[in-house]
N, C-alpha and C. Protein backbone atom coordinates (compact mmCIF):
# COMPACT_ATOMS: atom_id res chain seq x y z
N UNK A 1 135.90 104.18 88.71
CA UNK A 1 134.99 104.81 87.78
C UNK A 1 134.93 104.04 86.47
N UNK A 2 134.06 104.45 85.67
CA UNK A 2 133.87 103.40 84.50
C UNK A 2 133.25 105.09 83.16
N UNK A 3 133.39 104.55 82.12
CA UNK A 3 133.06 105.66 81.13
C UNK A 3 131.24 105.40 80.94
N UNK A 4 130.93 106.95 81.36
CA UNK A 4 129.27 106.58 81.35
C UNK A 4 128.99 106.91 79.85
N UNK A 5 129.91 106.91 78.76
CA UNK A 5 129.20 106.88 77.52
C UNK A 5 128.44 107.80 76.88
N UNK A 6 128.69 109.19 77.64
CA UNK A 6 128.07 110.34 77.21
C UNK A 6 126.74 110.77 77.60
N UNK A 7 126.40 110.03 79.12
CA UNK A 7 125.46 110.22 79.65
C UNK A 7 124.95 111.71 79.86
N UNK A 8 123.87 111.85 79.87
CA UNK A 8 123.25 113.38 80.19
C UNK A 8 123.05 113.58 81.36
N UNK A 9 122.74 112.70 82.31
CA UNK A 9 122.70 112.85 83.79
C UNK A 9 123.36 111.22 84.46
N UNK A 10 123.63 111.35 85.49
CA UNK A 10 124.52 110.10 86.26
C UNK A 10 124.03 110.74 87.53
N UNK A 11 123.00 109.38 88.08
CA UNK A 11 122.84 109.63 89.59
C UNK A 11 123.64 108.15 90.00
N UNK A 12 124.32 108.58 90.91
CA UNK A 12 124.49 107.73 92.18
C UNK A 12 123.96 107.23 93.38
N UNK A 13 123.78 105.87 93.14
CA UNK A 13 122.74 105.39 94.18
C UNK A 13 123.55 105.05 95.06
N UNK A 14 123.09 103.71 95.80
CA UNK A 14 123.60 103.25 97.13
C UNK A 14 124.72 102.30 96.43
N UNK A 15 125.82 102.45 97.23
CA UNK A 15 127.07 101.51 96.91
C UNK A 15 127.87 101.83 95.50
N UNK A 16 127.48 100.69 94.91
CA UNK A 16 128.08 101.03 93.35
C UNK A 16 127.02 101.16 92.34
N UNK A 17 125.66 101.39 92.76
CA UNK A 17 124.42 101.73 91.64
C UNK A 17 124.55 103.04 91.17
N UNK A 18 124.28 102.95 89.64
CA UNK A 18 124.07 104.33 89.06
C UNK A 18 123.65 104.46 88.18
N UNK A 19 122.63 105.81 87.87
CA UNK A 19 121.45 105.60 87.10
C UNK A 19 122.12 106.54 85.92
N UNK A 20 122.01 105.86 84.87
CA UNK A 20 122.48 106.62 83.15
C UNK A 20 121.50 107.02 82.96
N UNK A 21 120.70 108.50 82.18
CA UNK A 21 120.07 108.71 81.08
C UNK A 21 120.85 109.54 79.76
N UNK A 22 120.14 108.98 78.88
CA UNK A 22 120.09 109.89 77.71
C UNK A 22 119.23 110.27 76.76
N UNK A 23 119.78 111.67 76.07
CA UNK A 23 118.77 111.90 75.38
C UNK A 23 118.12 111.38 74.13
N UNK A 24 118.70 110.04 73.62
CA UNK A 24 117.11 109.41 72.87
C UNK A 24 117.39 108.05 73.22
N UNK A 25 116.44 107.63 72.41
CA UNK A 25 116.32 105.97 72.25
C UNK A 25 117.92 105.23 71.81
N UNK A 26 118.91 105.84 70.78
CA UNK A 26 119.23 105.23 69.95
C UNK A 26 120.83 105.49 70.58
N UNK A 27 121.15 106.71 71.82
CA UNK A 27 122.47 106.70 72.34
C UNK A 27 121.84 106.03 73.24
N UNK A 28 120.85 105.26 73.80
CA UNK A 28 120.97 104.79 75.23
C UNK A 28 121.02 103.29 75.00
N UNK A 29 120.82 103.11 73.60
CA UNK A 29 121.38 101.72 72.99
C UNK A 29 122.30 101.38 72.74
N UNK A 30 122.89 102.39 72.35
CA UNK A 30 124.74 102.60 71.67
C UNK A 30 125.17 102.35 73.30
N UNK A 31 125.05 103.21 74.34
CA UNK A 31 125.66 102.81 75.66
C UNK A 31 125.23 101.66 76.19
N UNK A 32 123.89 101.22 76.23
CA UNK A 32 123.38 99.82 76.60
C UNK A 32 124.86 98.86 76.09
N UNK A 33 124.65 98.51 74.86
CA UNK A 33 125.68 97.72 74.01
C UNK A 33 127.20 97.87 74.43
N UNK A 34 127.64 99.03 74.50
CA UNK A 34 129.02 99.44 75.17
C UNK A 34 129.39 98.99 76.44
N UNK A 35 128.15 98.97 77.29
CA UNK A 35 128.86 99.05 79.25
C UNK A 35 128.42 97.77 78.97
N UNK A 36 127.68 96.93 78.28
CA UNK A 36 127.69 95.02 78.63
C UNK A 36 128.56 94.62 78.33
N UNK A 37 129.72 95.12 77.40
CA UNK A 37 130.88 94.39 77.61
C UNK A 37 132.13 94.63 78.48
N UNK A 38 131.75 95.72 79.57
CA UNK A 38 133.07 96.13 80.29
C UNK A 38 132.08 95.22 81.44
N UNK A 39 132.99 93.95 81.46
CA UNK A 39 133.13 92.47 82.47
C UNK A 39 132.69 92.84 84.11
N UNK A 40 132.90 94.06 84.90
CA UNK A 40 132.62 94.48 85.96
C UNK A 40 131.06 94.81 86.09
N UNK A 41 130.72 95.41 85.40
CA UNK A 41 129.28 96.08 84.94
C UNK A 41 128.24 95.08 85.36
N UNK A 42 127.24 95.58 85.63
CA UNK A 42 126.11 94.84 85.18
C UNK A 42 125.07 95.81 85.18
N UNK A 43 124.57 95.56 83.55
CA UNK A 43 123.71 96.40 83.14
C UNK A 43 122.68 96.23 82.90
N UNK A 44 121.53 97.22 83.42
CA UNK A 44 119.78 96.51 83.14
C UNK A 44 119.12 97.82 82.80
N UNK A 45 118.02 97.60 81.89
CA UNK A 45 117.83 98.61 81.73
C UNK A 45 116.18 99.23 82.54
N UNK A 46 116.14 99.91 82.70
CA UNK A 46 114.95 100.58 83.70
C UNK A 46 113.59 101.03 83.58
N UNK A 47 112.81 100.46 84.13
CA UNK A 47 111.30 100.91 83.30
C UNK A 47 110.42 102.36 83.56
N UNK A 48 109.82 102.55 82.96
CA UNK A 48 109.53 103.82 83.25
C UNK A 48 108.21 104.39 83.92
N UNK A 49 107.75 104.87 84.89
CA UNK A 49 107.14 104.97 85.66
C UNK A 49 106.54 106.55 85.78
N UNK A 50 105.04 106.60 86.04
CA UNK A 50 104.90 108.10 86.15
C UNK A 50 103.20 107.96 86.92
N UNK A 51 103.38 109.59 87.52
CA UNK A 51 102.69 109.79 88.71
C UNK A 51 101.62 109.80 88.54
N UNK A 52 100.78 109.28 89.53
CA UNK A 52 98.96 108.63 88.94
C UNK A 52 98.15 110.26 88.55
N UNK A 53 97.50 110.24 87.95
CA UNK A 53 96.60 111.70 87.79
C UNK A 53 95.25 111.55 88.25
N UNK A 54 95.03 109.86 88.70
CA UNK A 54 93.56 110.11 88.74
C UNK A 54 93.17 110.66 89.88
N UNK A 55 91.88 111.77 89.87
CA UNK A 55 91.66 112.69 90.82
C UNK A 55 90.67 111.87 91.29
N UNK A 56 90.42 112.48 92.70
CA UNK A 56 88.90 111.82 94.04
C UNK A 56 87.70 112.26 93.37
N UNK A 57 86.53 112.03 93.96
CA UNK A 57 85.44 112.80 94.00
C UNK A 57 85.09 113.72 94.77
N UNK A 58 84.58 114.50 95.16
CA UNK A 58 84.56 115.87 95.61
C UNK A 58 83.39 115.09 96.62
N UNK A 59 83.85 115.62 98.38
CA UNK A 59 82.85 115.32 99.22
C UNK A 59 83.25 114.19 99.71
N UNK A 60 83.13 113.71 100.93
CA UNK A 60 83.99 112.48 101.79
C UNK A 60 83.32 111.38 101.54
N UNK A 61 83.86 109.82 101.56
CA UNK A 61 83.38 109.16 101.90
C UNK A 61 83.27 108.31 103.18
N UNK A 62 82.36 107.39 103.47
CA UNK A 62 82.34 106.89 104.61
C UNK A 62 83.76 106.43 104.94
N UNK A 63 84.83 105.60 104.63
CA UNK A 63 85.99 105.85 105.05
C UNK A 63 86.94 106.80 105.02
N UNK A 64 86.74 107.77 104.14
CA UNK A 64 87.40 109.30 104.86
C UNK A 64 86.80 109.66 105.61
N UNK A 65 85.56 109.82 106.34
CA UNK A 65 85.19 110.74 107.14
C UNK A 65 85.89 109.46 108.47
N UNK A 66 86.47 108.17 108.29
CA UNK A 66 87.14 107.21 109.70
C UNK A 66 88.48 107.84 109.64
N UNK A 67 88.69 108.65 108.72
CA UNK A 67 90.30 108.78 108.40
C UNK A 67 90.16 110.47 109.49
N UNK A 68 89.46 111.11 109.08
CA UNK A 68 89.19 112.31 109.53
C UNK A 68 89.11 112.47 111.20
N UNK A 69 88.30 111.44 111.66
CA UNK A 69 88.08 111.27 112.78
C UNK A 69 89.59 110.53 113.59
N UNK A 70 90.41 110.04 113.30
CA UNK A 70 91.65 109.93 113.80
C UNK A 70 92.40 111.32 114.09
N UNK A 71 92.13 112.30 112.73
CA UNK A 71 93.08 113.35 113.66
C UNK A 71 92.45 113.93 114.64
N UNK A 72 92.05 113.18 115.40
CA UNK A 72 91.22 113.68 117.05
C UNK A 72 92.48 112.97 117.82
N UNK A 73 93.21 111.91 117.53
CA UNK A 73 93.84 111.31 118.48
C UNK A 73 94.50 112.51 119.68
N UNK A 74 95.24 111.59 120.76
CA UNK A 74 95.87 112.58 121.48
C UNK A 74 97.20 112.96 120.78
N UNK A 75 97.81 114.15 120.99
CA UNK A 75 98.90 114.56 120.66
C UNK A 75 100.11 114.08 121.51
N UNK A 76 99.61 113.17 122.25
CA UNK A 76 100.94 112.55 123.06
C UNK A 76 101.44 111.45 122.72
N UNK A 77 101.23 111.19 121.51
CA UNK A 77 101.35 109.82 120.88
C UNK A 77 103.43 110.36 120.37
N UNK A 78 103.92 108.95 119.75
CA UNK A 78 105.44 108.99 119.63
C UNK A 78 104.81 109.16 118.29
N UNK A 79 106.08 109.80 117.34
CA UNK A 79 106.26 110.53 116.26
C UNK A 79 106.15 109.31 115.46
N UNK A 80 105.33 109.45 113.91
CA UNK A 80 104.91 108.81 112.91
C UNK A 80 106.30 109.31 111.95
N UNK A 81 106.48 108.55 111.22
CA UNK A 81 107.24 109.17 109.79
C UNK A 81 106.67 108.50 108.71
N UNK A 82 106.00 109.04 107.54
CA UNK A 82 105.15 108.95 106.42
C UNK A 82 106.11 109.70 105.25
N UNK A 83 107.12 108.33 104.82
CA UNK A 83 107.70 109.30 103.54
C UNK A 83 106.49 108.80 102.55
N UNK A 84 106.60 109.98 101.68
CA UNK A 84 106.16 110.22 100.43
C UNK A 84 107.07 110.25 99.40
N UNK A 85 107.22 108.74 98.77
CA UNK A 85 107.74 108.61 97.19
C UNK A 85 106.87 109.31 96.19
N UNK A 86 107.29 110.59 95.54
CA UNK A 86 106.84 111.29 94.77
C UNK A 86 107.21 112.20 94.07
N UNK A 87 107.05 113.04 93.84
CA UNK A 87 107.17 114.38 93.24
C UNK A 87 108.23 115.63 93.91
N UNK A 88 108.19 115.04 94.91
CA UNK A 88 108.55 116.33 96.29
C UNK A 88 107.57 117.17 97.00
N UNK A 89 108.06 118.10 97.22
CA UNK A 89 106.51 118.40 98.42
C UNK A 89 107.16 120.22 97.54
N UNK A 90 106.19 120.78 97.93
CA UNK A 90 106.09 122.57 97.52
C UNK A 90 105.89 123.13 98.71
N UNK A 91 107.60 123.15 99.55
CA UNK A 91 107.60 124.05 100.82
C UNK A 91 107.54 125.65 100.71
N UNK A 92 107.46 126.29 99.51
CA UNK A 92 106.90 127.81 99.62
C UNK A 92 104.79 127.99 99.25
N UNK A 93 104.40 127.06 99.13
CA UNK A 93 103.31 127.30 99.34
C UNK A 93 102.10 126.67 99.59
N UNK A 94 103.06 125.79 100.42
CA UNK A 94 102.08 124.57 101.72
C UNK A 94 103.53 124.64 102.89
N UNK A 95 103.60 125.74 103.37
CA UNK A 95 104.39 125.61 104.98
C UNK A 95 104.24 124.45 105.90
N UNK A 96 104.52 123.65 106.58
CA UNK A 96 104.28 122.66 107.16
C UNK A 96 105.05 122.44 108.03
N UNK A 97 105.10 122.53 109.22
CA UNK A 97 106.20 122.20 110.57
C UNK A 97 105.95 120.94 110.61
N UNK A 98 105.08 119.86 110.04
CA UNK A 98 105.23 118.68 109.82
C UNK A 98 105.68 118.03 108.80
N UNK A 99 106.22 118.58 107.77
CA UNK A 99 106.98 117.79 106.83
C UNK A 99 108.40 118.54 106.94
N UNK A 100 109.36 117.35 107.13
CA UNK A 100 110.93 117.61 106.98
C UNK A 100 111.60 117.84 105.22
N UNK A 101 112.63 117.90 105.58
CA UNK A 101 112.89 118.77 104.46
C UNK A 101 113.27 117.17 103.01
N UNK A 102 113.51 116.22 103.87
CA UNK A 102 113.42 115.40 102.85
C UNK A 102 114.93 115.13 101.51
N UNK A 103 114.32 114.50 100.44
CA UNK A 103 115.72 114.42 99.50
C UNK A 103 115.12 113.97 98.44
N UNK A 104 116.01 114.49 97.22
CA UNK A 104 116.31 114.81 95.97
C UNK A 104 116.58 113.41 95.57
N UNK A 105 115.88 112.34 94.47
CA UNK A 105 116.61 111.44 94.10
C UNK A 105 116.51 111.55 92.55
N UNK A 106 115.34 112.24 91.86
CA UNK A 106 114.96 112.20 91.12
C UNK A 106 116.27 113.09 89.74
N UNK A 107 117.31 113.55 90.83
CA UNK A 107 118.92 114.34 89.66
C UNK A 107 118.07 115.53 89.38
N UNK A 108 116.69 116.60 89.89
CA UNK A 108 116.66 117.61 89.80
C UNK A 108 117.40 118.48 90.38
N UNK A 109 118.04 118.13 91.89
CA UNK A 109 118.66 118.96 92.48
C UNK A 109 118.23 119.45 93.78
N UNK A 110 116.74 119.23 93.55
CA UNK A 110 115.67 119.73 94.65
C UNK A 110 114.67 119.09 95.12
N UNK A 111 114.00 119.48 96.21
CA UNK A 111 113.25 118.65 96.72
C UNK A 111 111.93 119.27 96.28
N UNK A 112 112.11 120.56 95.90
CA UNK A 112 110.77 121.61 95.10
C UNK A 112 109.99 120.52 94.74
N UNK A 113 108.61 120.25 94.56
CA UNK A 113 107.48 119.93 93.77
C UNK A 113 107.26 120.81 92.53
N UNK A 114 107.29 120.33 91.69
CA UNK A 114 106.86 121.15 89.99
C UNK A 114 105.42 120.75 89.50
N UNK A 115 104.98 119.42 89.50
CA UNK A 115 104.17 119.21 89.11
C UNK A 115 103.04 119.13 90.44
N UNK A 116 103.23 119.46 91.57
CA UNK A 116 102.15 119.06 92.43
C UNK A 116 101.93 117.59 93.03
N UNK A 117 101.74 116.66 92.84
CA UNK A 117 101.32 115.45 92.85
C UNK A 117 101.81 114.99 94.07
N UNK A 118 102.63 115.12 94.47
CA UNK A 118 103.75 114.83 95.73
C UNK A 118 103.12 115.65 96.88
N UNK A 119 103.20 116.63 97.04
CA UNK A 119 102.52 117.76 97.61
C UNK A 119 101.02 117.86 98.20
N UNK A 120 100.37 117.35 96.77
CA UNK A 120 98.93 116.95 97.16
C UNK A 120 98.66 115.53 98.00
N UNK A 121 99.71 114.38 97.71
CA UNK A 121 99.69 113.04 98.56
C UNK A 121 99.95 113.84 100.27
N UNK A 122 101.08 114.08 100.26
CA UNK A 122 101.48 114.84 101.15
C UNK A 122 100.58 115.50 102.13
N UNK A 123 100.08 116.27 101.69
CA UNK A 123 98.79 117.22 101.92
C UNK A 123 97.88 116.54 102.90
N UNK A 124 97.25 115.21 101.74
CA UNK A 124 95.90 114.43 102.01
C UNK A 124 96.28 113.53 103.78
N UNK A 125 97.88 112.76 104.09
CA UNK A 125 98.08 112.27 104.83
C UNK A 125 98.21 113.44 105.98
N UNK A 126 98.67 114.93 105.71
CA UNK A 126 98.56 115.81 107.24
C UNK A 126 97.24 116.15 107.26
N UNK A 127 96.00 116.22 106.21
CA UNK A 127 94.66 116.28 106.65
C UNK A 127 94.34 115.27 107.30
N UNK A 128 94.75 114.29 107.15
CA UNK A 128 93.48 113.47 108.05
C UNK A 128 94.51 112.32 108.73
N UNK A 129 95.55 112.98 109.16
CA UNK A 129 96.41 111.90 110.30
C UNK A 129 96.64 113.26 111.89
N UNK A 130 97.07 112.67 112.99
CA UNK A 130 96.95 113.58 114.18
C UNK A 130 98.23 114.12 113.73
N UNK A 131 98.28 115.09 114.47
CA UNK A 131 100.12 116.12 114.92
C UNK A 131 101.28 115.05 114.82
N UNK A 132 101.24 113.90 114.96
CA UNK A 132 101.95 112.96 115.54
C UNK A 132 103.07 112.16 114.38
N UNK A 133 102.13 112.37 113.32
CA UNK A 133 102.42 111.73 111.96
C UNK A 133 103.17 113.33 111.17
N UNK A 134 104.34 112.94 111.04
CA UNK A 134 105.40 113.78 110.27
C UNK A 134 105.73 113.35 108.36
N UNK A 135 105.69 113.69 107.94
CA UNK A 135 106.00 113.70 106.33
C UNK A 135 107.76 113.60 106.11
N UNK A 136 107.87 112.64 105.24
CA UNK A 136 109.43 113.21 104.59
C UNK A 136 109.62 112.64 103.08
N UNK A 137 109.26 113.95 102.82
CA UNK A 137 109.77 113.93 101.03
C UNK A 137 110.28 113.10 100.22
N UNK A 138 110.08 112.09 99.13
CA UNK A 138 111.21 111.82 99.13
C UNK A 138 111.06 111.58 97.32
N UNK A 139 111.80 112.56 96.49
CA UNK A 139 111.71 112.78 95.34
C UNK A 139 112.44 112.24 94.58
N UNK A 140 111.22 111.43 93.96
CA UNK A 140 111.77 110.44 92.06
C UNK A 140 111.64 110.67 91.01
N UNK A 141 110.48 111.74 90.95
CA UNK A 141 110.27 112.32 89.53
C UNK A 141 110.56 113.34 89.17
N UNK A 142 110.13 113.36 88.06
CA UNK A 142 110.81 114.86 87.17
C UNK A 142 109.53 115.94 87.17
N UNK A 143 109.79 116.52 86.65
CA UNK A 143 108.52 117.93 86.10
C UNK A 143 107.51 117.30 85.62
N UNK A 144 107.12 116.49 84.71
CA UNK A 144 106.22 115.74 84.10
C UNK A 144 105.46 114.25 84.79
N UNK A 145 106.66 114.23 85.97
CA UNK A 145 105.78 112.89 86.73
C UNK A 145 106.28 111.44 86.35
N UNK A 146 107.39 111.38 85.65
CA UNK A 146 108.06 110.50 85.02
C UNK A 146 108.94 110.43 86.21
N UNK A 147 109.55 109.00 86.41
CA UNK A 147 110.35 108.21 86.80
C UNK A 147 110.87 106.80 86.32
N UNK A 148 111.64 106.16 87.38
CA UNK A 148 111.77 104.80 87.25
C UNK A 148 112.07 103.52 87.95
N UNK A 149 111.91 102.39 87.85
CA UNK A 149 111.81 101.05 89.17
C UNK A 149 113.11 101.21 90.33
N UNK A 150 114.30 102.00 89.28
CA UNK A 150 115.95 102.03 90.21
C UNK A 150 115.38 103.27 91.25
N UNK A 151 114.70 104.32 90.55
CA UNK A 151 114.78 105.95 91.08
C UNK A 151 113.46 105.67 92.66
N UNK A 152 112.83 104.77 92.41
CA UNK A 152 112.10 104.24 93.18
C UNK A 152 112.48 103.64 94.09
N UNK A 153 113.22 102.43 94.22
CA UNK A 153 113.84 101.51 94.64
C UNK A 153 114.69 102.19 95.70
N UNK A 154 115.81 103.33 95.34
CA UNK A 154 116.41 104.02 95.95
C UNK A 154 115.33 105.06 97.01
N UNK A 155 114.75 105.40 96.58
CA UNK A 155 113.45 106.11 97.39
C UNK A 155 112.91 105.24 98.38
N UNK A 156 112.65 104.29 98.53
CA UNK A 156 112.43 103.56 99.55
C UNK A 156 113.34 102.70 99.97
N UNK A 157 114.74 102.94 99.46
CA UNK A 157 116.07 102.21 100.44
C UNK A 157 116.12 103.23 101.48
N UNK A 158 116.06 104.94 100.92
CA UNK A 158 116.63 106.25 101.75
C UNK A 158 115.23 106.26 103.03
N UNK A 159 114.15 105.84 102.46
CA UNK A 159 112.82 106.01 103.35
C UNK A 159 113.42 104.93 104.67
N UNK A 160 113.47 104.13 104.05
CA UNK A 160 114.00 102.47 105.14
C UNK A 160 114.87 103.26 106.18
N UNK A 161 116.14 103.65 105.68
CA UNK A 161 117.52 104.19 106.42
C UNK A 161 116.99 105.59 107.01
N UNK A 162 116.01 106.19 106.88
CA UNK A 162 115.61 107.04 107.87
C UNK A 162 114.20 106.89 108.40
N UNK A 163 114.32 105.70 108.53
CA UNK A 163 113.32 105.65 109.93
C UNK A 163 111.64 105.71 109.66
N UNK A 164 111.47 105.46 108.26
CA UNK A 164 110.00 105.52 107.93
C UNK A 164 109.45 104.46 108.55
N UNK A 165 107.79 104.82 109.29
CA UNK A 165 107.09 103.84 109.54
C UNK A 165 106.21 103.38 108.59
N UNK A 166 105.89 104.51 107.41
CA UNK A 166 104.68 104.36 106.53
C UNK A 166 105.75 105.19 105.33
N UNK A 167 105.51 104.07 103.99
CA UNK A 167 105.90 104.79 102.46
C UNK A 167 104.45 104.79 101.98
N UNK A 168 104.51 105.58 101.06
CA UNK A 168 103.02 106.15 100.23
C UNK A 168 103.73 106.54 99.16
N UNK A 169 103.83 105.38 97.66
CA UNK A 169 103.74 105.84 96.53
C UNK A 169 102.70 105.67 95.91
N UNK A 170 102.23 106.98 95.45
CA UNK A 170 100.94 106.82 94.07
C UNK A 170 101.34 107.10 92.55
N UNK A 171 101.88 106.15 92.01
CA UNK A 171 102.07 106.09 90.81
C UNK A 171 101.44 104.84 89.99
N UNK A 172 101.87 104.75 88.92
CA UNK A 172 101.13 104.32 88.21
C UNK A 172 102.38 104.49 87.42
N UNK A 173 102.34 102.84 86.28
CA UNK A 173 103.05 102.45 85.65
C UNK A 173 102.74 101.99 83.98
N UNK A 174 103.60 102.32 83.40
CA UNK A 174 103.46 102.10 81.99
C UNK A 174 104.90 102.26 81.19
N UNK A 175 104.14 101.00 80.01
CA UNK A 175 105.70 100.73 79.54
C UNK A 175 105.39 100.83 77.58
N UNK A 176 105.67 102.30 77.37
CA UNK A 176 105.38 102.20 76.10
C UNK A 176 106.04 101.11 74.82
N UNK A 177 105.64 100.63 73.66
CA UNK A 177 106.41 99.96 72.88
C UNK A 177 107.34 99.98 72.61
N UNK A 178 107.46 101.35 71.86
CA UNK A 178 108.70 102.50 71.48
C UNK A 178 109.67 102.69 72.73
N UNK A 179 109.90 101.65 73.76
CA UNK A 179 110.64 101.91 74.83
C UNK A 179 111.52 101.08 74.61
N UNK A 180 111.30 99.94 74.28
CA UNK A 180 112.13 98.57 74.67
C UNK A 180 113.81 98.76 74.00
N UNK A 181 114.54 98.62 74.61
CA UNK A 181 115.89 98.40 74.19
C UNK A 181 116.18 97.42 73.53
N UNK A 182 116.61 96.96 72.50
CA UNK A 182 116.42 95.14 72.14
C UNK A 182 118.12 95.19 71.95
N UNK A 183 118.46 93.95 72.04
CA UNK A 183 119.92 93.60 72.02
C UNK A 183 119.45 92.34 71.40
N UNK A 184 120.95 91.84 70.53
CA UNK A 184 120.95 90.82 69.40
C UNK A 184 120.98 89.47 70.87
C-alpha cells in the first residue's frame, strides 16, 4: 500500500492501477507533488471526459430504417455482447432480459443510471439489433456524465475480459484550462 494523501475516493483498477480524486484543484496538486516522489509510483494525471448530449432528429433515417430491418434476423444466431461504456443502464425502468447486470467502475457503487445517457445508448442498440445481441453495462461516469481516460480504459479492459464483441462509447471530450496540474 502507499499513502493516498487524503484522497476522497480510491478506485482500484487492474493490477496495481488506482484512481485518486479530490476535492479541488489545489489538494490534487499537493498529492500530485507528494506521490512523484515515492520512487515506486508512477504518477499521471487524468483527463476529463463527459457524456455526449447531442440529441438525433426525430423520424428515421435511410440508415436507421437498414439498422431496423436487421432486427428481422433469425433468432438462431450465437449470442452478441454489446458493452456499453457509459453511464450504466436504469434496470427499474427499462426491464430488459437482454441486458446483464454489468459493473460499477465509475466508485458510485452501482450500476444504476442517474443521468440516463447510458440507458438511452443501451436502449437504441436493443431497438434495432435481433434477440441475439445482449447488452453489458459497463459504468464510468458519475451523475453529471463526467469521467476519465483511466475510468475508461478500465471499462474496456473489463469489456475485453468478458467477452465483448462490440464496445459503444458516446462521449465526448473536453479539457478545461482551469484543469491543468502544472509542476515546476
Amino acid at each position: 500500500g502507499f499513502d493516498t494523501c487524503g484522497a476522497e475516493s480510491v478506485i482500484q483498477g487492474y493490477g496495481d492501477l488506482f484512481i485518486l480524486t479530490y476535492p479541488s484543484q489545489e489538494e490534487t496538486k499537493a498529492a500530485y507533488e507528494k506521490l512523484r516522489e515515492v520512487s515506486y509510483l508512477t504518477v499521471e494525471i487524468d483527463a476529463v471526459l463527459e457524456a455526449s448530449d447531442i440529441q438525433t432528429e426525430e423520424g428515421k433515417s435511410g440508415e436507421e430504417e437498414q439498422i431496423s430491418d436487421m432486427a428481422a434476423v433469425s433468432e438462431n444466431q450465437p449470442e452478441v455482447l454489446a458493452a456499453v461504456i457509459d453511464s450504466g443502464f436504469d434496470f427499474s425502468d427499462c426491464p430488459s432480459d437482454r441486458v446483464q447486470n454489468g459493473t460499477d467502475i465509475s466508485g458510485d457503487g452501482t450500476v444504476q443510471d442517474y443521468s440516463g445517457h447510458g440507458t438511452s445508448m443501451a436502449n437504441i442498440i436493443i431497438e434495432h439489433t435481433p434477440q441475439n445481441v445482449k447488452i453489458l453495462p459497463v459504468k464510468v461516469s458519475d451523475r453529471e456524465g463526467r469521467t476519465s481516460s483511466l475510468k475508461i480504459y478500465m471499462g474496456i479492459r473489463y469489456a475485453v475480459e468478458q467477452g465483448a464483441d462490440i464496445i459503444n462509447i458516446s462521449m465526448a471530450a473536453y479539457k478545461p484550462a482551469n484543469a491543468f496540474i502544472v509542476s515546476d
